[in-house]
Protein backbone atom coordinates (compact mmCIF):
# COMPACT_ATOMS: atom_id res chain seq x y z
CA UNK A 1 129.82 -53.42 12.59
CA UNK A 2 130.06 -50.32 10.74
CA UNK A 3 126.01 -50.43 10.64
CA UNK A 4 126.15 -50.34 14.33
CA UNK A 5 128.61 -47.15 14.42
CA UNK A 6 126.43 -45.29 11.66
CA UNK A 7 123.31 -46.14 13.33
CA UNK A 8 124.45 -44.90 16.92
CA UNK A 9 125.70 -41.92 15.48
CA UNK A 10 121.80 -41.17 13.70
CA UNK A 11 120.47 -42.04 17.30
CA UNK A 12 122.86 -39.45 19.25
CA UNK A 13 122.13 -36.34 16.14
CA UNK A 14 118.20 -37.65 16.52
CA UNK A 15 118.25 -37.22 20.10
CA UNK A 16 120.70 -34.12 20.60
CA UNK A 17 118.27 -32.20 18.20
CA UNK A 18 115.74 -33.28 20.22
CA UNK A 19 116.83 -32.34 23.72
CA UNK A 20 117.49 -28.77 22.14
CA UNK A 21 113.83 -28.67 21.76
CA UNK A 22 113.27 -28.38 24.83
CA UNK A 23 114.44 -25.12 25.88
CA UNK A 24 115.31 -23.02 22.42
CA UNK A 25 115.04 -19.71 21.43
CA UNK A 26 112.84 -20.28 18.32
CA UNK A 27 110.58 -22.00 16.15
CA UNK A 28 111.99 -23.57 13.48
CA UNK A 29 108.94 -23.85 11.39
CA UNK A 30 105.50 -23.34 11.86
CA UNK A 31 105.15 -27.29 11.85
CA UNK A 32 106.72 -27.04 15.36
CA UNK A 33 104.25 -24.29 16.69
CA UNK A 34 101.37 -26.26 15.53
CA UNK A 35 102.64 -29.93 16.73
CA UNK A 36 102.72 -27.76 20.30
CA UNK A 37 99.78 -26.11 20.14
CA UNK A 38 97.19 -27.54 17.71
CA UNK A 39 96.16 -30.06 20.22
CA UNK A 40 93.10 -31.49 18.70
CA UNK A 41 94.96 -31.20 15.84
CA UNK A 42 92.49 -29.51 13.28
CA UNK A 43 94.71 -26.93 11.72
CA UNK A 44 93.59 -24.34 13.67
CA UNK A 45 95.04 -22.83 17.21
CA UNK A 46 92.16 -21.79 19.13
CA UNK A 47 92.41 -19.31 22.11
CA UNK A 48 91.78 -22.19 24.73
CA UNK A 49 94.49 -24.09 23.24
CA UNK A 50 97.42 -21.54 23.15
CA UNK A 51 96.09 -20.58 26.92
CA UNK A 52 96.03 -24.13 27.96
CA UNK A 53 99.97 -24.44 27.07
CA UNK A 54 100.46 -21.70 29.52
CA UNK A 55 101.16 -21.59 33.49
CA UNK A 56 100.45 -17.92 33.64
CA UNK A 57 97.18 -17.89 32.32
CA UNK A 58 96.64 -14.39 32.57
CA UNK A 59 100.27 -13.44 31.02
CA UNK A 60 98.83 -15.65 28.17
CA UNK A 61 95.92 -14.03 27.53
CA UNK A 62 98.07 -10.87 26.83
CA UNK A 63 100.03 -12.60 24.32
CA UNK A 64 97.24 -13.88 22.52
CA UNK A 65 96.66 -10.52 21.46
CA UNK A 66 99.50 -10.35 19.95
CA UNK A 67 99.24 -13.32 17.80
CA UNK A 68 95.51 -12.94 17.77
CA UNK A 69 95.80 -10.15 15.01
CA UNK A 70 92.17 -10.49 13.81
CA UNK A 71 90.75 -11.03 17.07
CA UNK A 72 88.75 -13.70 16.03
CA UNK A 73 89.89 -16.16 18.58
CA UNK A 74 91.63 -18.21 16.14
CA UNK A 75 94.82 -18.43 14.24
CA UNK A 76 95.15 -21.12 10.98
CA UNK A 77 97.86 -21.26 8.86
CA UNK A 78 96.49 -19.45 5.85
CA UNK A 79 97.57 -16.52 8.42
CA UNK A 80 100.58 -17.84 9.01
CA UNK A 81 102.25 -14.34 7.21
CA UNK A 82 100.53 -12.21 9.87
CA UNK A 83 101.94 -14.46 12.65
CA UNK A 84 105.64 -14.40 11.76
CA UNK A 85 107.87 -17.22 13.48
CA UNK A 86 109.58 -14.45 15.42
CA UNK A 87 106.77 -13.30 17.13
CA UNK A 88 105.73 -16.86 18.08
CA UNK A 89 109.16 -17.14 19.26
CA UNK A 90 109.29 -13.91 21.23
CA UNK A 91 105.86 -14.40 22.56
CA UNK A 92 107.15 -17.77 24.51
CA UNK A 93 109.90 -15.96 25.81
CA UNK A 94 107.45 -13.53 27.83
CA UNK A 95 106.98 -16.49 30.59
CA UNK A 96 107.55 -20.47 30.47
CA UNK A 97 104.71 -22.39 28.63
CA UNK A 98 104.35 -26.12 30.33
């Protein structure tokens, strides 16, 4: 019985941290901006992909310039220092991604 009670209560914290994914006001890691946006998932963000994620398509194309430091049209995580979590973070909060 008490397996039952223990595993319930994993279940609820599992899906309570979940549902607060939904809607939050920051990345946690940059494991959770790349599960989002690395779609083909080959370590790399692309342009098309971060624009893809977006409903206003041109009000994504301005924040990819902002993330987009190198203007290569590409952001890996070896560049993950230029990209701080913060600015992922405050880039989202410009307009509601899908």
């Amino acid at each position: 019985m008490m397996r039952i009670w223990v595993a319930l209560a994993v279940a609820l914290t599992l899906l309570a941290a979940m549902g607060g994914c939904a809607k939050k006001n920051g990345y946690a890691s940059m494991d959770e901006v790349y599960m989002k946006y690395d779609t083909n998932k080959d370590g790399v963000i692309s342009k098309d992909e971060f624009v893809a994620k977006w409903k206003n398509k041109q009000k994504a194309e301005t924040a990819w310039k902002s993330i987009d430091k190198k203007n290569n049209g590409f952001v890996d995580r070896t560049l993950n220092n230029d990209t701080p979590l913060n600015v992922w973070s405050a880039v989202e909060s410009n307009d509601d991604p899908y």
